[in-house]
C-alpha atoms as a PDB file:
ATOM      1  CA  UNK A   1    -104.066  78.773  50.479  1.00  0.00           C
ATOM      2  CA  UNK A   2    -101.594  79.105  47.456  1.00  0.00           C
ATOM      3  CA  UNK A   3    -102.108  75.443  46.861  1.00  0.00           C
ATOM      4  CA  UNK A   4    -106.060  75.385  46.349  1.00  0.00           C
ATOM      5  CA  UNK A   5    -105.865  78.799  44.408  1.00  0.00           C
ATOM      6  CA  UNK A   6    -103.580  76.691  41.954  1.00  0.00           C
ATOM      7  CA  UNK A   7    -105.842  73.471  42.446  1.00  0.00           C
ATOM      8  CA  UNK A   8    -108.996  76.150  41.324  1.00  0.00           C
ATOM      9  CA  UNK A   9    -106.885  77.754  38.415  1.00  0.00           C
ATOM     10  CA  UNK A  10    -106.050  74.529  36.793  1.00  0.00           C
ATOM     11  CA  UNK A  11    -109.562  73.372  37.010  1.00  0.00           C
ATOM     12  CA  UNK A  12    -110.805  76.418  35.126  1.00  0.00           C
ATOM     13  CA  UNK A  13    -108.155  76.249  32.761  1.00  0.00           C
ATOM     14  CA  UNK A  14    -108.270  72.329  32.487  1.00  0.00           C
ATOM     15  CA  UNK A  15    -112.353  72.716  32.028  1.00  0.00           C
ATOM     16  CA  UNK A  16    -114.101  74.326  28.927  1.00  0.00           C
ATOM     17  CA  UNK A  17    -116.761  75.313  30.890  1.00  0.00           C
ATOM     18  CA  UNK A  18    -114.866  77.817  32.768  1.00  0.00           C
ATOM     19  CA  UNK A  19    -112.672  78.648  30.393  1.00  0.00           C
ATOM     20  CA  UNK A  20    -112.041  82.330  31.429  1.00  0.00           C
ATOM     21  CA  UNK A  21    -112.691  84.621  28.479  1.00  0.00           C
ATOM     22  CA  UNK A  22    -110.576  87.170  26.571  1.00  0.00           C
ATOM     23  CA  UNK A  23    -110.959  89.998  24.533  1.00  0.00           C
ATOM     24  CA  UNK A  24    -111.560  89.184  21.570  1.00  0.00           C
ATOM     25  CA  UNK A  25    -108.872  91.377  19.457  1.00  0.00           C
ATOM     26  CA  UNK A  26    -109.784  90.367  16.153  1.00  0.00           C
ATOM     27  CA  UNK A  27    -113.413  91.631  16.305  1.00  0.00           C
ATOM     28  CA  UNK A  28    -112.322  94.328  18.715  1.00  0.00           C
ATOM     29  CA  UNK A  29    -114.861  93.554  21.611  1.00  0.00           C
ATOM     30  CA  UNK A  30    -113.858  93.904  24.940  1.00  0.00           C
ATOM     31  CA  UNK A  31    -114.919  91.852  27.486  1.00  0.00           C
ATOM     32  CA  UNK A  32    -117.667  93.226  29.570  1.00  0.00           C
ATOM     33  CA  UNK A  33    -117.644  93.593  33.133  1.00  0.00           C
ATOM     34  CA  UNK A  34    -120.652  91.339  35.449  1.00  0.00           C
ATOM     35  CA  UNK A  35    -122.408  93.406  37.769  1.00  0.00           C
ATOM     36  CA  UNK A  36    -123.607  91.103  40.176  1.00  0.00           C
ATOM     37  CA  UNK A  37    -125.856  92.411  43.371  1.00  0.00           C
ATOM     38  CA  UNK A  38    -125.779  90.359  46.343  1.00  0.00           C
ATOM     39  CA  UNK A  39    -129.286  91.031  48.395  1.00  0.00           C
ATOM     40  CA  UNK A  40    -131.670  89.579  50.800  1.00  0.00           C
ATOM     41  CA  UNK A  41    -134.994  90.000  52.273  1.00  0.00           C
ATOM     42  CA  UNK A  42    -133.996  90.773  55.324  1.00  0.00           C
ATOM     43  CA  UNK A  43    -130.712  90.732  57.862  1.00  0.00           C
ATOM     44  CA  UNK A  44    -128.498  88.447  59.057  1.00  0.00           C
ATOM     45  CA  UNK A  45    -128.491  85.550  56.556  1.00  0.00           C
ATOM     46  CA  UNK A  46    -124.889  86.161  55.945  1.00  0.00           C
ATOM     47  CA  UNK A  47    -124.934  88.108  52.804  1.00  0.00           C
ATOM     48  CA  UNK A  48    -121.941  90.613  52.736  1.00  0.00           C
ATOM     49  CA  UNK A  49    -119.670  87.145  54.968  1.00  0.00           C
ATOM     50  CA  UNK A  50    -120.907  85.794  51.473  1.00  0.00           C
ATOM     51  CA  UNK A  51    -120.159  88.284  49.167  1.00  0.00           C
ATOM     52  CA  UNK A  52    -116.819  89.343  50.548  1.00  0.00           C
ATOM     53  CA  UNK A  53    -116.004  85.480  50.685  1.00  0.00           C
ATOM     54  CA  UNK A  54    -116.830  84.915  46.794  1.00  0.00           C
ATOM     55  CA  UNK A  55    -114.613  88.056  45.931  1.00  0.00           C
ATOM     56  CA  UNK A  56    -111.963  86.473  47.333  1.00  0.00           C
ATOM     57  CA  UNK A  57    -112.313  82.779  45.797  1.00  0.00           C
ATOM     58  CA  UNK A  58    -113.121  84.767  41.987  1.00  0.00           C
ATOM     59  CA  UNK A  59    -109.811  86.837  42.681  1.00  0.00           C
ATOM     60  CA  UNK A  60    -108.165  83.268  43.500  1.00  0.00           C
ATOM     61  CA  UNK A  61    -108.927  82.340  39.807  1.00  0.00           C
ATOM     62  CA  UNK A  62    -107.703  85.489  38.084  1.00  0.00           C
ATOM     63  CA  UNK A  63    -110.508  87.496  38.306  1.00  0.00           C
ATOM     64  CA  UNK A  64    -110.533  90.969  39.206  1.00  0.00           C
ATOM     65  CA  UNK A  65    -113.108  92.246  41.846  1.00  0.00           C
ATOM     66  CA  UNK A  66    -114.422  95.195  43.430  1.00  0.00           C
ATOM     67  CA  UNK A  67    -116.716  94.819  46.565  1.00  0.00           C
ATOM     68  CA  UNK A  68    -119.066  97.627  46.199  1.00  0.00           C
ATOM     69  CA  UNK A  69    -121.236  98.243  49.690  1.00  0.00           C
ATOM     70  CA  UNK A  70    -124.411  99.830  48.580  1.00  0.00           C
ATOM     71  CA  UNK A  71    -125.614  99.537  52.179  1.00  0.00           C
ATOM     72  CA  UNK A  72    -125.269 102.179  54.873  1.00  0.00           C
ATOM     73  CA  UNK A  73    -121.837 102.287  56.185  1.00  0.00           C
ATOM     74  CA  UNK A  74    -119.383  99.272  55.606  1.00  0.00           C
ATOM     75  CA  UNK A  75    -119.567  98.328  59.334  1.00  0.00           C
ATOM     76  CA  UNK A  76    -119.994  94.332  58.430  1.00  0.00           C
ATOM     77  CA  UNK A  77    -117.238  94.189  56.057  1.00  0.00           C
ATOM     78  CA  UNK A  78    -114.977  95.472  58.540  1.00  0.00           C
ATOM     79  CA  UNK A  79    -116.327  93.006  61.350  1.00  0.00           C
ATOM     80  CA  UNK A  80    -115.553  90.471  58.948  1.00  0.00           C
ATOM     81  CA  UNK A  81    -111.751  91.965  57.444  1.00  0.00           C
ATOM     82  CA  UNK A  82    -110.833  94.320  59.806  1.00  0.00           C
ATOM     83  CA  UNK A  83    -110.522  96.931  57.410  1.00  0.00           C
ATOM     84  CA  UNK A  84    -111.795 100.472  57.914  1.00  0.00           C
ATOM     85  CA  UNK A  85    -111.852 102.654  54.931  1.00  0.00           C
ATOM     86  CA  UNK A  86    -110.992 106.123  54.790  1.00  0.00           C
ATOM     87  CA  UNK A  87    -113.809 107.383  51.980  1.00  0.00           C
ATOM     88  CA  UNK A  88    -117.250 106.700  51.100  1.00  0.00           C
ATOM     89  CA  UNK A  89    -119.252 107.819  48.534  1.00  0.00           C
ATOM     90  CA  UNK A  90    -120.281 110.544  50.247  1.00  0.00           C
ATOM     91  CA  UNK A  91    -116.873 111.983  49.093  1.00  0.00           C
ATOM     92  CA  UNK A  92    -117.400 111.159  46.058  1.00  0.00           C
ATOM     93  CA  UNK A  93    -120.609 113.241  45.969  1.00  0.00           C
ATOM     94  CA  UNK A  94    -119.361 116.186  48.169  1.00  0.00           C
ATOM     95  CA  UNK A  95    -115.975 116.725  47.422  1.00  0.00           C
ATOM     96  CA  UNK A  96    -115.871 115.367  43.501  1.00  0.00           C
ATOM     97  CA  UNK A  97    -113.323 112.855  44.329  1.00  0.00           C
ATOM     98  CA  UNK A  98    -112.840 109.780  42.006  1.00  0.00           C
ATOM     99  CA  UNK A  99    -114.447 106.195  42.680  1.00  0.00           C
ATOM    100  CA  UNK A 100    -110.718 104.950  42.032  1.00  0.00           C
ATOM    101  CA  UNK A 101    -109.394 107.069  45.184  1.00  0.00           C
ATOM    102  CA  UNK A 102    -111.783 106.164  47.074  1.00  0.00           C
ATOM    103  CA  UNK A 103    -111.460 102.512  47.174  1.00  0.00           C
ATOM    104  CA  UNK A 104    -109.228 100.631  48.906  1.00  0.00           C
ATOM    105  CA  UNK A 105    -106.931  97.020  49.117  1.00  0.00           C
ATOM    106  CA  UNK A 106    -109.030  94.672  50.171  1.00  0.00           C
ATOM    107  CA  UNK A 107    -108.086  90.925  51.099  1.00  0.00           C
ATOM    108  CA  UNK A 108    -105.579  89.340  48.460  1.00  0.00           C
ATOM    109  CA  UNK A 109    -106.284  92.046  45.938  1.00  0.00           C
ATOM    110  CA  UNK A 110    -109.792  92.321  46.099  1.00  0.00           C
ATOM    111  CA  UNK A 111    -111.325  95.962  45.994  1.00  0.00           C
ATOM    112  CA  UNK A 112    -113.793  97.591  48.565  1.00  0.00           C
ATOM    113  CA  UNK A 113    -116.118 100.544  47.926  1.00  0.00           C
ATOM    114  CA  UNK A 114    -117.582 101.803  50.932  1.00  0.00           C
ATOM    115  CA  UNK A 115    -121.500 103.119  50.115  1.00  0.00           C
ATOM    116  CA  UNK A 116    -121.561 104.954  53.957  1.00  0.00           C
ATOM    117  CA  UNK A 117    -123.861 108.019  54.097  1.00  0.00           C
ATOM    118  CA  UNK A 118    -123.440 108.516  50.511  1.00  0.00           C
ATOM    119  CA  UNK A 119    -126.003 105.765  49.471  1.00  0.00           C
ATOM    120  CA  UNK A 120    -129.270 107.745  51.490  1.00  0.00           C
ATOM    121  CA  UNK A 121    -128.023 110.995  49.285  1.00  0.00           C
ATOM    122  CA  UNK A 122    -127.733 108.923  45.754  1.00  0.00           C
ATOM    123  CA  UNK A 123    -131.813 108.690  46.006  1.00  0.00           C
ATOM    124  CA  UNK A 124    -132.146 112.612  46.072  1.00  0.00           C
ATOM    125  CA  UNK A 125    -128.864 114.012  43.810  1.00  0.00           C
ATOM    126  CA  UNK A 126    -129.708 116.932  41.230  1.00  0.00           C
ATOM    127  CA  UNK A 127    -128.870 115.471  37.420  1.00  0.00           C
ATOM    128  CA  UNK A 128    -125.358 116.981  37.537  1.00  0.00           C
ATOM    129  CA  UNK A 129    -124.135 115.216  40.822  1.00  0.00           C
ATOM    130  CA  UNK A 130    -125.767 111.967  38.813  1.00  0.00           C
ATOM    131  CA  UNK A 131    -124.194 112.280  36.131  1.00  0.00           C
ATOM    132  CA  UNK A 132    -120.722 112.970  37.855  1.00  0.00           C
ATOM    133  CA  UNK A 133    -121.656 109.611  39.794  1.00  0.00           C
ATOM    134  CA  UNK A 134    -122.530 107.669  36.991  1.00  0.00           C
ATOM    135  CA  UNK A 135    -118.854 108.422  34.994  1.00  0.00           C
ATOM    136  CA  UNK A 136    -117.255 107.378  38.155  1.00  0.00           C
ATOM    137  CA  UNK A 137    -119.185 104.378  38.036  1.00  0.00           C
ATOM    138  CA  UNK A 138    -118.540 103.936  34.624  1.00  0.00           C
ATOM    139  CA  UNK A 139    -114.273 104.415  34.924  1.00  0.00           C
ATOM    140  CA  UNK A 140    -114.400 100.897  37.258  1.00  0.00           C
ATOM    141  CA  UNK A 141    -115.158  98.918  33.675  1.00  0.00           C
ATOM    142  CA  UNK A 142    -111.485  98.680  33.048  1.00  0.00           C
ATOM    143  CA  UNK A 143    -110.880  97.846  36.980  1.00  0.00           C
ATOM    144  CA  UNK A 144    -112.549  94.652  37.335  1.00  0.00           C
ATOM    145  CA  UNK A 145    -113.823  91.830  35.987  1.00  0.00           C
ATOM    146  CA  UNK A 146    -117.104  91.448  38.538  1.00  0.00           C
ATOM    147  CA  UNK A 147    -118.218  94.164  40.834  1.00  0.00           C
ATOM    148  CA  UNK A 148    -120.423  92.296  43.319  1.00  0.00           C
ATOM    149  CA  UNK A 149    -122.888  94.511  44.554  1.00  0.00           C
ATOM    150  CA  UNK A 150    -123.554  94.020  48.776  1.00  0.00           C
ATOM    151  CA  UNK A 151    -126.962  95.728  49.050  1.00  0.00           C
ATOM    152  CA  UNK A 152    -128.838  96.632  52.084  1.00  0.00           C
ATOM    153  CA  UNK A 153    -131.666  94.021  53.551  1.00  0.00           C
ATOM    154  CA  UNK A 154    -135.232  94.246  52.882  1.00  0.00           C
ATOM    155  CA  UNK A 155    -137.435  95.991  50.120  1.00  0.00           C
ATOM    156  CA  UNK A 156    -136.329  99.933  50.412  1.00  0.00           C
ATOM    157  CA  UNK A 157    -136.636 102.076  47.528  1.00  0.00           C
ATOM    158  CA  UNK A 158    -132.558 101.946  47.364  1.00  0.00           C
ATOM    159  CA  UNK A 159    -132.006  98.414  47.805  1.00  0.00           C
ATOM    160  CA  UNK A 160    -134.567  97.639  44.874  1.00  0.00           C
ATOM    161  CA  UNK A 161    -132.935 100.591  42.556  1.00  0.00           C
ATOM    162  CA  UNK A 162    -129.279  99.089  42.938  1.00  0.00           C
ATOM    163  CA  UNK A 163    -130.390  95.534  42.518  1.00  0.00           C
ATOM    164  CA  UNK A 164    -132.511  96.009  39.160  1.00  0.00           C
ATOM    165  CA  UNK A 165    -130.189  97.802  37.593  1.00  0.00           C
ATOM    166  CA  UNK A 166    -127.624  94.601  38.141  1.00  0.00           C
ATOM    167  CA  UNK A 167    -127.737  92.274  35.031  1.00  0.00           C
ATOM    168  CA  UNK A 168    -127.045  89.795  37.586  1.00  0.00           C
ATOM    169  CA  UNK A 169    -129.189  89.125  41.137  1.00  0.00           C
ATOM    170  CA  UNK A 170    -128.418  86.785  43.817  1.00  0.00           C
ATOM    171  CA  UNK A 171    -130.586  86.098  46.554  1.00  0.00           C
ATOM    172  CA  UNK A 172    -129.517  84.496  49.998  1.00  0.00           C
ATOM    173  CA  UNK A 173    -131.878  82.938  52.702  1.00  0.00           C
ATOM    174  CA  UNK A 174    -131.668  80.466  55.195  1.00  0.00           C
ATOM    175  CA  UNK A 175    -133.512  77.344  56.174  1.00  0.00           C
ATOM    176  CA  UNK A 176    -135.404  79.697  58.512  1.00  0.00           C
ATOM    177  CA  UNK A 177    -139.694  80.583  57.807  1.00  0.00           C
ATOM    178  CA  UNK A 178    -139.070  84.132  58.240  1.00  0.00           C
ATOM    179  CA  UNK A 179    -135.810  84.157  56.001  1.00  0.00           C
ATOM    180  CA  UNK A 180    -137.919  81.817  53.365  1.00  0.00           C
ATOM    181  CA  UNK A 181    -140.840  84.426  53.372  1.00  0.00           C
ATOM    182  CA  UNK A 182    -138.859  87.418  53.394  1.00  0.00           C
ATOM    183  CA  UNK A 183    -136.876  85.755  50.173  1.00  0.00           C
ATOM    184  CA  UNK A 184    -140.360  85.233  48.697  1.00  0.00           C
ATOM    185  CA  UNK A 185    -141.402  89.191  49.121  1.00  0.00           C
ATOM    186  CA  UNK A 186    -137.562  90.112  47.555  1.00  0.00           C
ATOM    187  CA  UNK A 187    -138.460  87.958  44.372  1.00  0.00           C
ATOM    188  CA  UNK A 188    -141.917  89.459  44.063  1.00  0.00           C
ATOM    189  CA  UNK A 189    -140.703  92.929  44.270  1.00  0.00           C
ATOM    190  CA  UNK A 190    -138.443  92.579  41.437  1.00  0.00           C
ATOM    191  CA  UNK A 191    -140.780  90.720  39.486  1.00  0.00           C
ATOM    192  CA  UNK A 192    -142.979  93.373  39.647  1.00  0.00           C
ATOM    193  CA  UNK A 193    -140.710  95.546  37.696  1.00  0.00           C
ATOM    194  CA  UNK A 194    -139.140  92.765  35.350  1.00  0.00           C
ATOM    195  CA  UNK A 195    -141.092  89.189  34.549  1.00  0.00           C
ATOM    196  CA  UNK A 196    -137.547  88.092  32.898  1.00  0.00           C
ATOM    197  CA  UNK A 197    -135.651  88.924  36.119  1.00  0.00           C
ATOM    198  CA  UNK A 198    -132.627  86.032  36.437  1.00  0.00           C
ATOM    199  CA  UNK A 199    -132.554  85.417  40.245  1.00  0.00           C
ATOM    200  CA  UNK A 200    -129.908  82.763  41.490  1.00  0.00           C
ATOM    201  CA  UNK A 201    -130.658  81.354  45.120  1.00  0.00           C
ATOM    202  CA  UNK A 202    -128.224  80.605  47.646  1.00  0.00           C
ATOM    203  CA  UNK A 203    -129.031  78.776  50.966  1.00  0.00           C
ATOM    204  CA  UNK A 204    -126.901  79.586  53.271  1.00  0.00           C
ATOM    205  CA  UNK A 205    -126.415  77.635  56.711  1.00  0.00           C
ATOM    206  CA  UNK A 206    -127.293  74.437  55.633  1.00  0.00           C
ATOM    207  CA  UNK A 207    -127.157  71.014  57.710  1.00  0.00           C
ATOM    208  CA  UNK A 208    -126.822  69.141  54.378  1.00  0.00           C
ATOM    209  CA  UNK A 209    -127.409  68.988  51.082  1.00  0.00           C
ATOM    210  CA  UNK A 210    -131.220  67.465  51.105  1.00  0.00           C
ATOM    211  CA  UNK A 211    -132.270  70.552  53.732  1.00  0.00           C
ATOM    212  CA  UNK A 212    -130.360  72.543  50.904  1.00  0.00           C
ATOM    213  CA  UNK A 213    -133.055  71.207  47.654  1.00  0.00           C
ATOM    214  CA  UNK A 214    -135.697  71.209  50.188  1.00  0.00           C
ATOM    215  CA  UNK A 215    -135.968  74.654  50.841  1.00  0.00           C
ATOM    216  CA  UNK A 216    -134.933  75.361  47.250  1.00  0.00           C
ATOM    217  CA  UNK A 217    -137.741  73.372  46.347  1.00  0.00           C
ATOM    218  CA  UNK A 218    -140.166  75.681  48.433  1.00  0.00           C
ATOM    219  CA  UNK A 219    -138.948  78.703  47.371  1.00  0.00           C
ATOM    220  CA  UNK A 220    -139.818  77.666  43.698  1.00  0.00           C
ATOM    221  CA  UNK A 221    -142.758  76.399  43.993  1.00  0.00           C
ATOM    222  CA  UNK A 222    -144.299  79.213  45.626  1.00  0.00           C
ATOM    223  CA  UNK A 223    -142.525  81.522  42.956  1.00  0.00           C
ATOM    224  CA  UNK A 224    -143.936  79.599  40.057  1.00  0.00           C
ATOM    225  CA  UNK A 225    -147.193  78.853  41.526  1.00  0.00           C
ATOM    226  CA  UNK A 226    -148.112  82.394  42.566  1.00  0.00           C
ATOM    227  CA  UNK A 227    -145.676  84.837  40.124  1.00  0.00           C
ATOM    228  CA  UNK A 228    -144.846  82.295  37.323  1.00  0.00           C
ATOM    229  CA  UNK A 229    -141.268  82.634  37.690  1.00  0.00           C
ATOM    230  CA  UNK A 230    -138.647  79.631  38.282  1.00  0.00           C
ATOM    231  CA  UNK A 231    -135.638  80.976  40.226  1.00  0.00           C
ATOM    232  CA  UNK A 232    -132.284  79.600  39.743  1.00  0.00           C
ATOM    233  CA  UNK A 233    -130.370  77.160  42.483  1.00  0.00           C
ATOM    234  CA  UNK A 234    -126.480  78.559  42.182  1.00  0.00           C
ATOM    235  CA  UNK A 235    -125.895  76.742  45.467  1.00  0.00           C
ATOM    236  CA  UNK A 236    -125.559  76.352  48.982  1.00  0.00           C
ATOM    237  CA  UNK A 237    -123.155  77.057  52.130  1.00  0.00           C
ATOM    238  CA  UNK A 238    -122.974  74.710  55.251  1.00  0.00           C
ATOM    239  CA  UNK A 239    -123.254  76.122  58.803  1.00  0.00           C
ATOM    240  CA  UNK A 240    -120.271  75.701  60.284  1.00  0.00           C
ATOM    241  CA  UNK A 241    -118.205  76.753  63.321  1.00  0.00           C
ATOM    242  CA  UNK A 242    -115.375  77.880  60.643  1.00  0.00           C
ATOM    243  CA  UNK A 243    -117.387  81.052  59.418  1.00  0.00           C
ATOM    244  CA  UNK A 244    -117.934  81.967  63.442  1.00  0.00           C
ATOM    245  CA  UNK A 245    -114.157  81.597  64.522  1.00  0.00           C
ATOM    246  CA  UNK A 246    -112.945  83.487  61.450  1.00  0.00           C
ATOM    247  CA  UNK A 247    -115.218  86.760  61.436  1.00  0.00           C
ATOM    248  CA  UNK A 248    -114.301  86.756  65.749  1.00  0.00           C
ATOM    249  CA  UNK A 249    -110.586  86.403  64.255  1.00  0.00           C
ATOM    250  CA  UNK A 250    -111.811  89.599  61.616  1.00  0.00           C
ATOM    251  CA  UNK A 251    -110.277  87.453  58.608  1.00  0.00           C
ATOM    252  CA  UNK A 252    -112.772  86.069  56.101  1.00  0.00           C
ATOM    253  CA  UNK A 253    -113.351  82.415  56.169  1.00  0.00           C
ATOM    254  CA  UNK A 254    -111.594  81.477  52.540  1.00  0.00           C
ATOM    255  CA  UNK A 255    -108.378  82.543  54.073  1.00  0.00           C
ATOM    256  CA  UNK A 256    -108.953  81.599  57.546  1.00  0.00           C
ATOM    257  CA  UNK A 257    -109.523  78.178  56.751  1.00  0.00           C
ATOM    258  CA  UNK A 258    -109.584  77.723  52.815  1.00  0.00           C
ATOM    259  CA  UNK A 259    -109.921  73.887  53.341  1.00  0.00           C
ATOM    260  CA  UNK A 260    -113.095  74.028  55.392  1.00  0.00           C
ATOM    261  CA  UNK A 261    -116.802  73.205  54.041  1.00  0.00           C
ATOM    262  CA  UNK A 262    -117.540  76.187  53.671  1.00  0.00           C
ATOM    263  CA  UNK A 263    -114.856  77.348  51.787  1.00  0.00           C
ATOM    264  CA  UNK A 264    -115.216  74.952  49.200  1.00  0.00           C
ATOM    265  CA  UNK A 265    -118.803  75.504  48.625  1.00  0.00           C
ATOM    266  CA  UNK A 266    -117.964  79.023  47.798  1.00  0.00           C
ATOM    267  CA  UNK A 267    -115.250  77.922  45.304  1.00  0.00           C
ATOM    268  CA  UNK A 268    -117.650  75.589  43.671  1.00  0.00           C
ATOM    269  CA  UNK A 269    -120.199  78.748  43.575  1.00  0.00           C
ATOM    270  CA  UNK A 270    -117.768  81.233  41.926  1.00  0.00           C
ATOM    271  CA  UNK A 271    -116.708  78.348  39.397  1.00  0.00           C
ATOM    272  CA  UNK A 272    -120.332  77.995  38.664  1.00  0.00           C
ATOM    273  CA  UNK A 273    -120.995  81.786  37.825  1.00  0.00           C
ATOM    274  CA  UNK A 274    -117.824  81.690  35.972  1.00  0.00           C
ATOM    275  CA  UNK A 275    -119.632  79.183  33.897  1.00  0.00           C
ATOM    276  CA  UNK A 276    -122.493  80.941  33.026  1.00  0.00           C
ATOM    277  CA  UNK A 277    -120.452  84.366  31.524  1.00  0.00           C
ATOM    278  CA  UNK A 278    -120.642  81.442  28.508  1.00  0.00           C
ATOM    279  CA  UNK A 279    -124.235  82.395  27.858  1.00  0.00           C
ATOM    280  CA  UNK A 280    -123.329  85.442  26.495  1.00  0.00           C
ATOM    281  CA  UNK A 281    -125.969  87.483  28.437  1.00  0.00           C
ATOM    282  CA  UNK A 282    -124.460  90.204  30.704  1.00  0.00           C
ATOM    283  CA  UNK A 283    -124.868  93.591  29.202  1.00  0.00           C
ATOM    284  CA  UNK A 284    -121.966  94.717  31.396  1.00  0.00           C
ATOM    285  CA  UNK A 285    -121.121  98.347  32.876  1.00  0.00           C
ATOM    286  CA  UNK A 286    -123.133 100.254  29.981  1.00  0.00           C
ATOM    287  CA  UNK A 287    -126.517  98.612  31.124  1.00  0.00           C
ATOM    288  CA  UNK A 288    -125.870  98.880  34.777  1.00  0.00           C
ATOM    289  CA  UNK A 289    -125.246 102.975  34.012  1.00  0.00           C
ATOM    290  CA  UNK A 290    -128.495 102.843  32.124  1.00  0.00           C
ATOM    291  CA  UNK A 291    -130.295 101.109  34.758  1.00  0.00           C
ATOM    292  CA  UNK A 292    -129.429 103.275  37.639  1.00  0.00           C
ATOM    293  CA  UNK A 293    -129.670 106.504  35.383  1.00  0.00           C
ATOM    294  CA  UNK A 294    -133.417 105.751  34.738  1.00  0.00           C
ATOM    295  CA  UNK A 295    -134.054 104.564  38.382  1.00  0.00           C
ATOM    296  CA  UNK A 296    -132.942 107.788  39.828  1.00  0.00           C
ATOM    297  CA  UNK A 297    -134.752 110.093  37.374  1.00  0.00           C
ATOM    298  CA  UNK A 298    -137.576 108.473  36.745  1.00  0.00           C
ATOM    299  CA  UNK A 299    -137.886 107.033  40.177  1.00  0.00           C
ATOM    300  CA  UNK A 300    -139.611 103.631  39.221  1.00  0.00           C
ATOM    301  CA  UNK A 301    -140.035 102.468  42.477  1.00  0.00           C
END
């Protein structure tokens, strides 16, 4: 594992491309954190195996993650790591405790936020609970470089709040009709509520890589046929045997076996969205707070 890590680190630094950025201390910006939510259109297309698993591979290149579950309970990360946490957000919202005490060590370094019960209350808080909740959010800037975002299935009024307010939306679906459809519905949903929405695609369980730009292919053409929007391929993830044998084993995939297909496709992923903080167009922690802030008291959706 410490071998590829070091493999992955010298590519980033060896490549302009992903040239991790700094602070910039002569103009005194800081770098900005990349809220990224992770989201589907419905269950069981591997989305939080996926989001845990790129957490890991960013943290393998020197980036600092937090895992935040904004589904109800954390029951699928700990399927897939083993780990139970202590505190939700719930606590955070009941008994004023801080977001930092309430996460805990994830796999090699990575942070986890458990959502739990606290997610179905977030919908319905008075504006001082919000607010209280929103600083909290706001004090994980200086913790992390990405907070991937694992949100619920489907097209709830919570999943949708969480994932707009990301500057940053990935969508997974399989090969599968019903997971092609229900991707379809996820992308018109938040195209209802912003035409300039950036939506990345990743096919997950994949024979190869021509089933891969196939359904890719569909899922486009439908989007800029009927919605005139082109989503964005960010990649694809075999099916393999690997991914079953390591969430029965309860350790994610990347560290199970970090020289397996699947593995790989992931690293090749996270150096991809690495490569696009060059654009310049994340608006970091500040928008997310704004995002969420209107959400819940204007209740958009």
């Amino acid at each position: 594992m410490n071998d590829q890590a070091e493999k992955l680190r010298k590519l980033v630094k060896d490549s302009k491309t992903f040239k991790k950025k700094t602070p910039d201390q002569s103009s005194g910006v800081n770098k900005k954190t990349r809220i990224v939510a992770v989201t589907s259109g419905k269950g069981g297309v591997g989305k939080t195996n996926f989001t845990l698993n790129l957490a890991i591979s960013l943290n393998n290149l020197g980036y600092k993650c937090i895992v935040f579950d904004a589904d109800i309970g954390f029951a699928n990360v700990d399927v897939i790591s083993g780990i139970i946490p202590k505190y939700t957000i719930a606590d955070v919202l009941e008994n004023n405790m801080k977001m930092k005490d309430i996460m805990i060590e994830g796999p090699v370094g990575v942070k986890l936020i458990s959502g739990g019960s606290g997610i179905n209350e977030i919908m319905q808080l008075d504006l001082q609970k919000l607010e209280y909740l929103l600083n909290e959010f706001q004090s994980l800037e200086d913790e992390s470089d990405f907070i991937l975002i694992d949100t619920g299935a489907g097209l709830s009024k919570t999943v949708l709040s969480f994932v707009n307010a990301a500057d940053e939306i990935i969508i997974i679906t399989t090969p599968e009709p019903t997971s092609l459809t229900d991707a379809y519905a996820m992308i018109k949903a938040l195209n209802m509520f912003n035409e300039n929405v950036d939506l990345k695609i990743i096919v997950n369980r994949v024979e190869n890589e021509k089933e891969a730009d196939d359904v890719f292919k569909k899922l486009n053409k439908v989007s800029t046929k009927f919605l005139d929007i082109k989503v964005n391929k960010l990649g694809y993830i075999y099916d393999s045997r690997s991914v079953l044998e390591a969430v029965k084993k309860q350790v994610p995939f990347m560290l199970h076996n970090p020289t397996s297909s699947v593995s790989k496709k992931v690293n090749s992923i996270a150096l991809k969205l690495i490569g696009e903080d060059e654009k310049e167009n994340q608006s970091g922690m500040g928008s997310f707070i704004s995002n969420l802030r209107s959400v819940f008291t204007k209740g958009r959706f």
